[in-house]
N, C-alpha and C. Protein backbone atom coordinates (compact mmCIF):
# COMPACT_ATOMS: atom_id res chain seq x y z
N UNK A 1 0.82 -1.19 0.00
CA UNK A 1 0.00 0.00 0.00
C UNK A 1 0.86 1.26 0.00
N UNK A 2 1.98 1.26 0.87
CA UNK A 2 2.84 1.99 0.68
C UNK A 2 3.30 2.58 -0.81
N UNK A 3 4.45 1.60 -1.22
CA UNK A 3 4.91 1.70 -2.52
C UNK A 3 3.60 1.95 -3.81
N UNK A 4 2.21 2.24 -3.37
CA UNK A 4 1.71 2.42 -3.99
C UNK A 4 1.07 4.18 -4.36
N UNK A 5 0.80 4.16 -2.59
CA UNK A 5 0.81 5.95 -2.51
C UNK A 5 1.96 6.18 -2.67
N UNK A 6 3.37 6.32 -2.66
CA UNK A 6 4.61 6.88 -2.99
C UNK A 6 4.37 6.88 -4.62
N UNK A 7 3.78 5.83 -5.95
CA UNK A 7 3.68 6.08 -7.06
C UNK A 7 3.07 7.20 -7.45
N UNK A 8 1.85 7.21 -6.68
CA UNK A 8 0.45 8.02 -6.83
C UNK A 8 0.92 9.33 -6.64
N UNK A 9 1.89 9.21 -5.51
CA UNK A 9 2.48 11.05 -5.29
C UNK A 9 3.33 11.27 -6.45
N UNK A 10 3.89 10.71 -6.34
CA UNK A 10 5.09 11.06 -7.37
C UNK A 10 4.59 11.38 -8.97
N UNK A 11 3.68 10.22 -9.48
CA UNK A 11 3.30 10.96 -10.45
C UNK A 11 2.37 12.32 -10.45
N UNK A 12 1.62 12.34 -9.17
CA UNK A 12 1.11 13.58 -9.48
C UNK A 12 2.01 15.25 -9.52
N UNK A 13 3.06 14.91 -8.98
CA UNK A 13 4.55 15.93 -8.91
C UNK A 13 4.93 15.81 -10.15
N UNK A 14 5.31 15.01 -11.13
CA UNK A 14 5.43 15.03 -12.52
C UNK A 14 4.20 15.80 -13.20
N UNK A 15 3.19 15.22 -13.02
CA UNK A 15 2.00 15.78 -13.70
C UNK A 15 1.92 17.45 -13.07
N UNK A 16 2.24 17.84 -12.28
CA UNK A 16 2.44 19.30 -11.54
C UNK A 16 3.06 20.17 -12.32
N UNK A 17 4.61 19.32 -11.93
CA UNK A 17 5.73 19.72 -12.48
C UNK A 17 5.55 19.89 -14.22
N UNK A 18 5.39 18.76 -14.90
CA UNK A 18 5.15 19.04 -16.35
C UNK A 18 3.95 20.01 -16.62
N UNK A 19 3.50 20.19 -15.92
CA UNK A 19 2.33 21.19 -16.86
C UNK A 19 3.01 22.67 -17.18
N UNK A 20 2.69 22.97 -18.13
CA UNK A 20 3.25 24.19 -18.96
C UNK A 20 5.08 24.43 -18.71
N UNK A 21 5.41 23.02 -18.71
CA UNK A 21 6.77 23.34 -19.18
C UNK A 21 7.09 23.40 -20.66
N UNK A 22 7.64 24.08 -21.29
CA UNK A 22 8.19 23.96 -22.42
C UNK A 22 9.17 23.47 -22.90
N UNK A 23 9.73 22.46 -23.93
CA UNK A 23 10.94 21.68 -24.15
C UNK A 23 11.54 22.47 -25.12
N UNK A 24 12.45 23.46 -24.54
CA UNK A 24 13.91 23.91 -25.41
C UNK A 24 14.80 23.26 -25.68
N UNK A 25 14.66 22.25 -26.41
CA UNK A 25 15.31 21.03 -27.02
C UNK A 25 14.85 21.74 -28.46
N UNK A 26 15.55 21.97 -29.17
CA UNK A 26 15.55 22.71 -30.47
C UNK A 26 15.73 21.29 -31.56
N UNK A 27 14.66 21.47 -32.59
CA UNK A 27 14.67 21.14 -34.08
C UNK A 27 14.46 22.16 -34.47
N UNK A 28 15.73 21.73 -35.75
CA UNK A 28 16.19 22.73 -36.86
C UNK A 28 15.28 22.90 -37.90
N UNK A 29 14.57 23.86 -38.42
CA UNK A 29 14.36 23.65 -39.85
C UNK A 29 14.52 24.97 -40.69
N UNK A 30 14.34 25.31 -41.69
CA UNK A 30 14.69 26.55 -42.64
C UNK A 30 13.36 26.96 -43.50
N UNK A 31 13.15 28.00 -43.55
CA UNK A 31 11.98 28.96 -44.06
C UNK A 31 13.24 29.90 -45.18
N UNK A 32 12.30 29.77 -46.38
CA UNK A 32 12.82 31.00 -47.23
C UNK A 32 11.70 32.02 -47.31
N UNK A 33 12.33 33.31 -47.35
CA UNK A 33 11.47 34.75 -47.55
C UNK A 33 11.86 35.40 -48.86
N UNK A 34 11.76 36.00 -49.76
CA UNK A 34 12.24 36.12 -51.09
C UNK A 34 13.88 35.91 -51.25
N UNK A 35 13.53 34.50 -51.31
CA UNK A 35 14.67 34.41 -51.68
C UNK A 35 15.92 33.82 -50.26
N UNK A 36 16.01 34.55 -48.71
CA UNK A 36 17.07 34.72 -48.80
C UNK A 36 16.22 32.83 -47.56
N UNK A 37 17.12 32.67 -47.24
CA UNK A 37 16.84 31.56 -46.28
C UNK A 37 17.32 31.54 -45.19
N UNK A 38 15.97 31.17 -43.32
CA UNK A 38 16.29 31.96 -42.35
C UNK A 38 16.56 30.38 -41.49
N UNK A 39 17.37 29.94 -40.78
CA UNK A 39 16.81 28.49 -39.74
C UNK A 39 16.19 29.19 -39.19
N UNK A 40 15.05 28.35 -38.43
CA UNK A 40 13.86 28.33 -37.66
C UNK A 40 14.53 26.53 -36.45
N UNK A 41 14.66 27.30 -35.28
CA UNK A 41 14.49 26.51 -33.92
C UNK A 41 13.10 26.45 -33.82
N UNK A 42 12.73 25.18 -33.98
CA UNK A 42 11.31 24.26 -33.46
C UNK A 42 11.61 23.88 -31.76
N UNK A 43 10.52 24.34 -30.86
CA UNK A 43 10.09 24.30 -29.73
C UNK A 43 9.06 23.52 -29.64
N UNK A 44 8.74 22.67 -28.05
CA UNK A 44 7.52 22.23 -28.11
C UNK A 44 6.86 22.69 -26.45
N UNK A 45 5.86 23.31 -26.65
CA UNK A 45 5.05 23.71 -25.52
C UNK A 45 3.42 23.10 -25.78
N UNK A 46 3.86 21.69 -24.86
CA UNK A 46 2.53 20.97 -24.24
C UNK A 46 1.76 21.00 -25.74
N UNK A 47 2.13 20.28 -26.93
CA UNK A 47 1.46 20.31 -27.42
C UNK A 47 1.66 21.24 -28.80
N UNK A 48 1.74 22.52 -28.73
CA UNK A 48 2.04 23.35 -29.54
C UNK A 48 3.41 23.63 -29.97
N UNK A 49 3.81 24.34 -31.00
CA UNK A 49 4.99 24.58 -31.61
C UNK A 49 5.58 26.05 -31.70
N UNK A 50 6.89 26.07 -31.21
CA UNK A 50 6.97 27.24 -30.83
C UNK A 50 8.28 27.41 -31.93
N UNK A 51 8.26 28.82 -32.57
CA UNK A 51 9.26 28.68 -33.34
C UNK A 51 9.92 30.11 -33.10
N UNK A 52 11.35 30.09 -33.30
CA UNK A 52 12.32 31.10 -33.02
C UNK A 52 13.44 31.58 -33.84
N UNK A 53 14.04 32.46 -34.27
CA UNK A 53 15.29 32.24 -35.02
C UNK A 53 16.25 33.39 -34.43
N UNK A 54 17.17 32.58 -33.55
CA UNK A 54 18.42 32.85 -33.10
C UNK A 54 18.98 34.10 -34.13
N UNK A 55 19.71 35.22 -33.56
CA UNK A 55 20.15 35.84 -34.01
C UNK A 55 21.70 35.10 -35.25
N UNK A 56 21.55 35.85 -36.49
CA UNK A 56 22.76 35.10 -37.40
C UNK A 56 23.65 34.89 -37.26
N UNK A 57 24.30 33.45 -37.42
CA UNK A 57 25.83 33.32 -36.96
C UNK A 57 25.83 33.16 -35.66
N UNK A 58 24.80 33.02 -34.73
CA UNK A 58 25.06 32.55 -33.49
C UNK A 58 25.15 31.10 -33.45
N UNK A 59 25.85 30.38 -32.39
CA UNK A 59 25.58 29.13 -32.22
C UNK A 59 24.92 28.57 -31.08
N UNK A 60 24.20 27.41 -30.47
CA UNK A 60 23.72 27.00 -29.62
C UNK A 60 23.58 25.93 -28.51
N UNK A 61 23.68 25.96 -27.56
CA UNK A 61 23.65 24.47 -27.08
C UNK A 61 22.91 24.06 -26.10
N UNK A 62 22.78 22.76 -25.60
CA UNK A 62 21.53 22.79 -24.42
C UNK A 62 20.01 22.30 -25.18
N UNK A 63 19.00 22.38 -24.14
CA UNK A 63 17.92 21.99 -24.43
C UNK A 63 16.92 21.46 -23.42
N UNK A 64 15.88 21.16 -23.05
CA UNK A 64 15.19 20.48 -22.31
C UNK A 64 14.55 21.57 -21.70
N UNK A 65 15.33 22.34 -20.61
CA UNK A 65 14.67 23.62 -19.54
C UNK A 65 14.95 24.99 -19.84
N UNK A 66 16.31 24.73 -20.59
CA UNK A 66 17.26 26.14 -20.93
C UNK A 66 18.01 25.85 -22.38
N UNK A 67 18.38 26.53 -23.49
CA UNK A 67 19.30 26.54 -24.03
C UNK A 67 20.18 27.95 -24.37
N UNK A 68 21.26 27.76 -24.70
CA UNK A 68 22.15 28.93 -24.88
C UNK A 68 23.11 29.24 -25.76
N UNK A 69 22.88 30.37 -26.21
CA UNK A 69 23.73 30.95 -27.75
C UNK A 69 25.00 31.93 -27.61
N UNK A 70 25.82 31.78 -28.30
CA UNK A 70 26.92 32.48 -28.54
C UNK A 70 27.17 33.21 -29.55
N UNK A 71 27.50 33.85 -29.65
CA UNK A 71 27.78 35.43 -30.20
C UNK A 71 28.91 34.82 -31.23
N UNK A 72 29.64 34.77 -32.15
CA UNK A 72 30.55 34.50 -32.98
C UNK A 72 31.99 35.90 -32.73
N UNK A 73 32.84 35.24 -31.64
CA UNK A 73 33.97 36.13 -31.95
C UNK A 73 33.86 36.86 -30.57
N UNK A 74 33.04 36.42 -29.46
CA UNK A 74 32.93 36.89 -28.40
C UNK A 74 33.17 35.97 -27.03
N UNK A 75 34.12 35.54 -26.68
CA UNK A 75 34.68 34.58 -25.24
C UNK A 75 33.57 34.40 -24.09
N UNK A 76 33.17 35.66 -24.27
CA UNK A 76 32.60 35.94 -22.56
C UNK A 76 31.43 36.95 -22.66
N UNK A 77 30.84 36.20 -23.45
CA UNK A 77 28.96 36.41 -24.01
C UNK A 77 28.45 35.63 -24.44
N UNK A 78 26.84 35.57 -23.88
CA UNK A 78 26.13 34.41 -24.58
C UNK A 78 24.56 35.10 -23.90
N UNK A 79 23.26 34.73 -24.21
CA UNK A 79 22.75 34.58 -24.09
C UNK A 79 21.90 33.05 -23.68
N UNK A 80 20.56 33.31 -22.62
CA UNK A 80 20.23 32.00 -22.10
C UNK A 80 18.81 31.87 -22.15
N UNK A 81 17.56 31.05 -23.21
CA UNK A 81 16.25 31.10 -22.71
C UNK A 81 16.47 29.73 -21.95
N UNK A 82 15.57 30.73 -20.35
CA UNK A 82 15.49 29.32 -19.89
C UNK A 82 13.89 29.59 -19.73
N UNK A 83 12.94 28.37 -18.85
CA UNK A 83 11.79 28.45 -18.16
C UNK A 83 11.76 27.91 -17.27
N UNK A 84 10.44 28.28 -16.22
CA UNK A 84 10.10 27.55 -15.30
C UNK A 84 8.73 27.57 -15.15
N UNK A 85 7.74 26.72 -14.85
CA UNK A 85 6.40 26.31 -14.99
C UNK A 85 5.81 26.97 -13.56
N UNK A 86 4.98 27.42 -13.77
CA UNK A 86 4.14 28.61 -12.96
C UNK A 86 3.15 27.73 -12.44
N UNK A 87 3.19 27.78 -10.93
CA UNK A 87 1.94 27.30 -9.94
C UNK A 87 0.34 27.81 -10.64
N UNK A 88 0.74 29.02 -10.69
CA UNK A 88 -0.43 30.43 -11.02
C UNK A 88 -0.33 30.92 -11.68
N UNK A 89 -1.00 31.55 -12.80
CA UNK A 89 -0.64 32.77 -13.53
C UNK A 89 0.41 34.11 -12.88
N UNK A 90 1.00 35.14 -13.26
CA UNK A 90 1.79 35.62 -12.38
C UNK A 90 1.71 37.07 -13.70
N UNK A 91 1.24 38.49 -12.34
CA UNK A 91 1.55 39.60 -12.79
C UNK A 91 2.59 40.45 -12.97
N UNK A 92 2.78 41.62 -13.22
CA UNK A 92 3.85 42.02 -13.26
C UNK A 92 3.55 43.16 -12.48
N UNK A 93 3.37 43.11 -10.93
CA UNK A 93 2.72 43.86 -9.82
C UNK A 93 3.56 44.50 -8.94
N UNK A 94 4.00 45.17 -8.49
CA UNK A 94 4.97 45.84 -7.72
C UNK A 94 5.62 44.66 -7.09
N UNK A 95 4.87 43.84 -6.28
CA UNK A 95 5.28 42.47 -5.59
C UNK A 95 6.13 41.66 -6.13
N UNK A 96 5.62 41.34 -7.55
CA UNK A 96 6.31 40.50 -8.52
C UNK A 96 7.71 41.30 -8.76
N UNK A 97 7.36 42.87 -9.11
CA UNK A 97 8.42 43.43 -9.45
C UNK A 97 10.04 42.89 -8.59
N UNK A 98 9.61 43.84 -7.48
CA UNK A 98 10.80 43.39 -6.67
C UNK A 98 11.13 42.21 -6.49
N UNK A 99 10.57 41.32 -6.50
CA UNK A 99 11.18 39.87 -6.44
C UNK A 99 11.76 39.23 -7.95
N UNK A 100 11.70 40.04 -8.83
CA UNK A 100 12.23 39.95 -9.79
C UNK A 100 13.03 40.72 -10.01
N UNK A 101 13.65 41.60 -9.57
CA UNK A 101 14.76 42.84 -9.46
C UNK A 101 15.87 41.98 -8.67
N UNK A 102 15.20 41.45 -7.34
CA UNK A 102 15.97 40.76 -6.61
C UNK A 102 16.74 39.45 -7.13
N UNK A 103 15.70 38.74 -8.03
CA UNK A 103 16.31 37.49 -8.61
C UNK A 103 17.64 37.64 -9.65
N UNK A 104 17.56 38.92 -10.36
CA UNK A 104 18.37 39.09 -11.42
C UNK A 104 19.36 39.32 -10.61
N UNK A 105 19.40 40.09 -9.54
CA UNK A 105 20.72 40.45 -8.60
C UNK A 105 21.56 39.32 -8.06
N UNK A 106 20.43 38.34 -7.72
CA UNK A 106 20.73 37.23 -7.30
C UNK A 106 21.77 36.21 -8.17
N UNK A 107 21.18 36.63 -9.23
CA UNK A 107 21.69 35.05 -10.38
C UNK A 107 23.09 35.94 -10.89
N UNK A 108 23.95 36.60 -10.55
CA UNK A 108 25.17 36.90 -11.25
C UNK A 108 26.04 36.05 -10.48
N UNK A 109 27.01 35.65 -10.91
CA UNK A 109 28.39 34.72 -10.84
C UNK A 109 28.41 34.84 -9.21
N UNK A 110 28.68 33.63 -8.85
CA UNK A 110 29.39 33.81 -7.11
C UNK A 110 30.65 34.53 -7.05
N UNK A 111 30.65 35.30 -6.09
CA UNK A 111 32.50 36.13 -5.92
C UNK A 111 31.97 37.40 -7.01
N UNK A 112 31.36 38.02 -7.35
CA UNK A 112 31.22 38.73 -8.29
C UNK A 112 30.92 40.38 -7.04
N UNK A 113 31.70 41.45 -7.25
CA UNK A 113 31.07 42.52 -6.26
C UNK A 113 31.18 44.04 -7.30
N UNK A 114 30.68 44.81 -6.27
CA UNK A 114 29.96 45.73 -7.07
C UNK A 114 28.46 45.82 -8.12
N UNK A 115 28.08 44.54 -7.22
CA UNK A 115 26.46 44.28 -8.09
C UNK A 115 25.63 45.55 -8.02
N UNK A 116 24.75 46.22 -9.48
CA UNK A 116 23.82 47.46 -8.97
C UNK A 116 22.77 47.47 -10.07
N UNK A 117 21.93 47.97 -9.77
CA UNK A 117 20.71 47.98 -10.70
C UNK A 117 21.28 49.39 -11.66
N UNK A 118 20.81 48.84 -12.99
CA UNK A 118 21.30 49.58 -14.13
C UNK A 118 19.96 50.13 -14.25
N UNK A 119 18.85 49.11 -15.04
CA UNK A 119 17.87 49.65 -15.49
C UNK A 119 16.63 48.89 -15.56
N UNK A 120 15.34 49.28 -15.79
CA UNK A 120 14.48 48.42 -15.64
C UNK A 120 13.17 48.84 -16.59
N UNK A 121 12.19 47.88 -17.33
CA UNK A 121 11.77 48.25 -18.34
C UNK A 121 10.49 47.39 -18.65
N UNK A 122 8.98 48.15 -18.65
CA UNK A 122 8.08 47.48 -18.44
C UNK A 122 8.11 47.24 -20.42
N UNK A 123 7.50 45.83 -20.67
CA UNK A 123 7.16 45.53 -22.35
C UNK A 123 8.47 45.97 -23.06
N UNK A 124 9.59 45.78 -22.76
CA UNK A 124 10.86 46.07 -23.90
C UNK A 124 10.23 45.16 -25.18
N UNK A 125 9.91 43.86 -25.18
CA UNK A 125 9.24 42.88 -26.67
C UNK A 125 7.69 43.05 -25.72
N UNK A 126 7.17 42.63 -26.88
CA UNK A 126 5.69 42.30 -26.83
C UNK A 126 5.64 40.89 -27.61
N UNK A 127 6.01 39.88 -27.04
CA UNK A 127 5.87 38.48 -27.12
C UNK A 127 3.91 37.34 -27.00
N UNK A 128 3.82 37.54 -28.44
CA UNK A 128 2.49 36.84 -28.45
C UNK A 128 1.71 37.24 -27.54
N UNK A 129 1.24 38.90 -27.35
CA UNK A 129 0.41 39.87 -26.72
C UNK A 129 1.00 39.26 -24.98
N UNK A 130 1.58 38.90 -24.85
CA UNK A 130 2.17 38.81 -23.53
C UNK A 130 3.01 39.59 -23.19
N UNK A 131 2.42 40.19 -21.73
CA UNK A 131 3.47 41.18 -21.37
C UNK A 131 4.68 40.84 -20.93
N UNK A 132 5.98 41.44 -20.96
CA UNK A 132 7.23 41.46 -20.05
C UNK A 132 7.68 42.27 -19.63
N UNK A 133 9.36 41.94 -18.86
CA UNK A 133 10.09 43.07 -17.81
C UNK A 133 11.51 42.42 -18.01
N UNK A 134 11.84 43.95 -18.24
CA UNK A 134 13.22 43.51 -18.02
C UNK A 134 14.01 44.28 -17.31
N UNK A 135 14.96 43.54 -16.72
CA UNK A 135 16.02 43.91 -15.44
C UNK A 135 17.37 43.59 -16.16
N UNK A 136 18.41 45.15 -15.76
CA UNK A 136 19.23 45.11 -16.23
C UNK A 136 20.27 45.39 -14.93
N UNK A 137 21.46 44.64 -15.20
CA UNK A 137 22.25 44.77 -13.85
C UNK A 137 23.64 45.20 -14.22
N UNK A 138 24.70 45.31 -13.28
CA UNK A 138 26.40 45.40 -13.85
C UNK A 138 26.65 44.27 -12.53
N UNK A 139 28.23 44.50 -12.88
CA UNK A 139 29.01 44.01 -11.67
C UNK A 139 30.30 43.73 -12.58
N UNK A 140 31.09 43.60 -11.14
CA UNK A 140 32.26 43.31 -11.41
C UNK A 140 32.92 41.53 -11.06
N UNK A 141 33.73 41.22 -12.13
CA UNK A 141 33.83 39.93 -11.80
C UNK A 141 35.50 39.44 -12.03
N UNK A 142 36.24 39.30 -11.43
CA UNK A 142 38.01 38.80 -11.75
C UNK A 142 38.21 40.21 -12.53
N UNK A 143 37.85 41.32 -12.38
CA UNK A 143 38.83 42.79 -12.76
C UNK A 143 37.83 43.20 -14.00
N UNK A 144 37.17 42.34 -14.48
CA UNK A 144 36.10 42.64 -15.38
C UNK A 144 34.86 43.49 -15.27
N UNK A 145 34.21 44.42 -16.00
CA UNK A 145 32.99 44.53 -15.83
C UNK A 145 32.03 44.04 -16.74
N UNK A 146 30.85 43.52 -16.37
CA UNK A 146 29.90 42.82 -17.21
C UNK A 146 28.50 43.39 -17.14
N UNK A 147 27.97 43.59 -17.93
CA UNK A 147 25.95 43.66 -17.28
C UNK A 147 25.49 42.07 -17.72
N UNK A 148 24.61 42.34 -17.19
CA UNK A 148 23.11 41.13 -17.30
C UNK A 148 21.77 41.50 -17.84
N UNK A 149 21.11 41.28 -18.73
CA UNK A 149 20.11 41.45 -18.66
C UNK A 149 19.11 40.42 -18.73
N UNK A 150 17.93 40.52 -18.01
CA UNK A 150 16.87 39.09 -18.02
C UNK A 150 15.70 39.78 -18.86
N UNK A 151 15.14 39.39 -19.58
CA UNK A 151 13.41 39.79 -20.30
C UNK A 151 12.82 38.55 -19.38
N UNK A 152 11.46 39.15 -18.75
CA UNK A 152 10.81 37.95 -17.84
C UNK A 152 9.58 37.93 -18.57
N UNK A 153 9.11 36.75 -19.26
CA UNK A 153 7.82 36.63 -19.75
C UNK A 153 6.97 35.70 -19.41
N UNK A 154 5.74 36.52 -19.05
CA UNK A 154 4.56 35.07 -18.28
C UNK A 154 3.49 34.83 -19.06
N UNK A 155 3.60 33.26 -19.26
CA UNK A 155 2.45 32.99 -20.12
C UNK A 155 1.40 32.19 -18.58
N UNK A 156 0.09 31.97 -19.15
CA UNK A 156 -0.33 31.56 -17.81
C UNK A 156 -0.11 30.57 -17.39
N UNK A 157 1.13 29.91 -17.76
CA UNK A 157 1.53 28.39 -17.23
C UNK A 157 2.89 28.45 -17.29
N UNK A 158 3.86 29.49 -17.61
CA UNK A 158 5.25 29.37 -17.68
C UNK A 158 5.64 30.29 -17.67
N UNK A 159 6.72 30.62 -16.66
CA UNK A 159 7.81 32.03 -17.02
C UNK A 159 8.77 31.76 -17.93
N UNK A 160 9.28 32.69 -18.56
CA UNK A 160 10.45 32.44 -19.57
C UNK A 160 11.15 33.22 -19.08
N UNK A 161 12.54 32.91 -19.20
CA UNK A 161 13.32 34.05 -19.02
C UNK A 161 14.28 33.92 -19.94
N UNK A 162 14.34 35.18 -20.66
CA UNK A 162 15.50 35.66 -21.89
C UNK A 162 16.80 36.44 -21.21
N UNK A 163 17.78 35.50 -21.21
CA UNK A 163 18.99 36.18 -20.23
C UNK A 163 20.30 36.80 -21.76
N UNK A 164 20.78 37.68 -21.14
CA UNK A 164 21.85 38.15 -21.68
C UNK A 164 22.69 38.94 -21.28
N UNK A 165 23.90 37.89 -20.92
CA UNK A 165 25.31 38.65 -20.24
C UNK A 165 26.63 38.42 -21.28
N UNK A 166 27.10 39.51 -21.14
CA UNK A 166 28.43 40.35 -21.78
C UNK A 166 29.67 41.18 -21.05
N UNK A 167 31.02 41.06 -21.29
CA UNK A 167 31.50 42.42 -21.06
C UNK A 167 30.75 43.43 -21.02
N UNK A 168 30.82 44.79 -20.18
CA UNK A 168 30.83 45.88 -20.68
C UNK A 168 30.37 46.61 -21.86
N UNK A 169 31.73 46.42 -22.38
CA UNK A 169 32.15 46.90 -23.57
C UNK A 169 31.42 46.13 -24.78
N UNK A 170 31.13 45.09 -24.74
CA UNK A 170 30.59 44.37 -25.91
C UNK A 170 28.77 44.23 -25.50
N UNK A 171 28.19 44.71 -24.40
CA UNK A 171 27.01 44.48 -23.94
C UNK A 171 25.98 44.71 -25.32
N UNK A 172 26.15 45.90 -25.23
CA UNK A 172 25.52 46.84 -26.18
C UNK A 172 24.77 46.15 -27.60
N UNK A 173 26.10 45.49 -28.28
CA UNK A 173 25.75 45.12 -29.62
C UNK A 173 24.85 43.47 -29.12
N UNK A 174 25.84 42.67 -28.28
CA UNK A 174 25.12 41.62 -28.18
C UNK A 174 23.89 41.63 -27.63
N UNK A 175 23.22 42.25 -26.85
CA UNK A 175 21.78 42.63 -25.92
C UNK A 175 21.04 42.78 -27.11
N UNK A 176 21.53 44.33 -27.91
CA UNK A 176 20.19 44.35 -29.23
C UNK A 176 20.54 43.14 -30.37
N UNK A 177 21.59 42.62 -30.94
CA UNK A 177 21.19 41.32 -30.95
C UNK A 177 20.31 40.13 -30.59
N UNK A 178 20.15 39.77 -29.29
CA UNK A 178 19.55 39.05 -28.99
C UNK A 178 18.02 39.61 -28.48
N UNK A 179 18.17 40.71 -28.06
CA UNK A 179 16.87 41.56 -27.89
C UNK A 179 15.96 41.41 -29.17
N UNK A 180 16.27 41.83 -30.16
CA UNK A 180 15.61 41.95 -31.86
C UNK A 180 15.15 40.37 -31.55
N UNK A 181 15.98 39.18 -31.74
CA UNK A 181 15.56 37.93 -32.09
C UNK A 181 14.59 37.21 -31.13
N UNK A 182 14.20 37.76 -30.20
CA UNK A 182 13.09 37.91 -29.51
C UNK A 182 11.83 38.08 -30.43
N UNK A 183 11.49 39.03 -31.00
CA UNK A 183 10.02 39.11 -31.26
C UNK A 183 10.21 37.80 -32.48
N UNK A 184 10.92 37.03 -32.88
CA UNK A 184 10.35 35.67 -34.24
C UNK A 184 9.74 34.72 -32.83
N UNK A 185 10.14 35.19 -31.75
CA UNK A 185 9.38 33.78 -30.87
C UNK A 185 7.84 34.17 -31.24
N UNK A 186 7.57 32.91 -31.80
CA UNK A 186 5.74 32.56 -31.96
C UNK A 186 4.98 31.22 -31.55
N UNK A 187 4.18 31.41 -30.89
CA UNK A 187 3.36 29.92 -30.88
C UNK A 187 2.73 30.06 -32.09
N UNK A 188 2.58 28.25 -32.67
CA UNK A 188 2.08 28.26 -33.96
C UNK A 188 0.74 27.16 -33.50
């Protein structure tokens, strides 16, 4: 009876857990537009198909919860979509705010000082009429300076988060890079 309620829980924690996760496990495929030809990353969310196209010349790796792209010609930049599956739907409410100001502060490198809020930005994309926020940070890390930026997007079953950290000096180009390749995300 035991080993039987321990099944019963457990799958219902899977069944919890899986609902509105999305699998960033990328299939490749290619779309032409007059002429020129774009890859398209195939997503799967519960069902539906989510399609994206990585900024050009980037490369990628990963899959399942998170995957992550690199910049061509850049050491110490990359961008990261990851997700995580939402108990509740979730606003973007003063409440939410700060605990999302806090998280971005949170997630920079261990040993990293001089952490500070740069900037912050209600709807930077408008992702499939879903609203977002984005939090932008610095810090210093081994003599370096770097920012961070997260885009936080809530669908009513999943947060996404669009991360992008850089030098300094190289922030700039790679952020609107990966910023732009944001709006091809579509559910199909």
């Amino acid at each position: 009876m035991k080993l039987f309620a321990l099944v019963s829980l457990t799958s219902l924690v899977l069944s919890i857990t899986a609902r509105g996760a999305i699998d960033l496990t990328p299939i490749t495929s290619e779309r032409v537009l007059s002429g020129v030809t774009f890859t398209e990353l195939n997503f799967s969310d519960d069902g539906r198909r989510i399609t994206y196209e990585a900024p050009r010349g980037w490369t990628s790796s990963g899959g399942g919860p998170s995957i992550r792209f690199f910049p061509p010609k850049l050491v110490q930049a990359s961008a990261t979509i990851e997700q995580t599956p939402l108990q509740e739907p979730q606003v973007f409410d003063e409440e939410t705010l700060e605990r999302l100001r806090f998280r971005t502060l949170a997630s920079i490198p261990h040993g990293s000082t001089n952490a500070s809020l740069i900037s912050e930005q209600p709807n930077p994309v408008v992702v499939n009429n879903h609203p977002t926020y984005e939090v932008i940070v610095s810090y210093e890390l081994c003599g370096e300076q770097f920012m961070l930026s997260v885009i936080y997007l809530n669908t009513p079953t999943t947060e996404v988060r669009f991360r992008t950290i850089a030098r300094k000096e190289d922030f700039d180009g790679v952020h609107s890079s990966f910023r732009g390749s944001i709006y091809s995300w579509q559910w199909r």
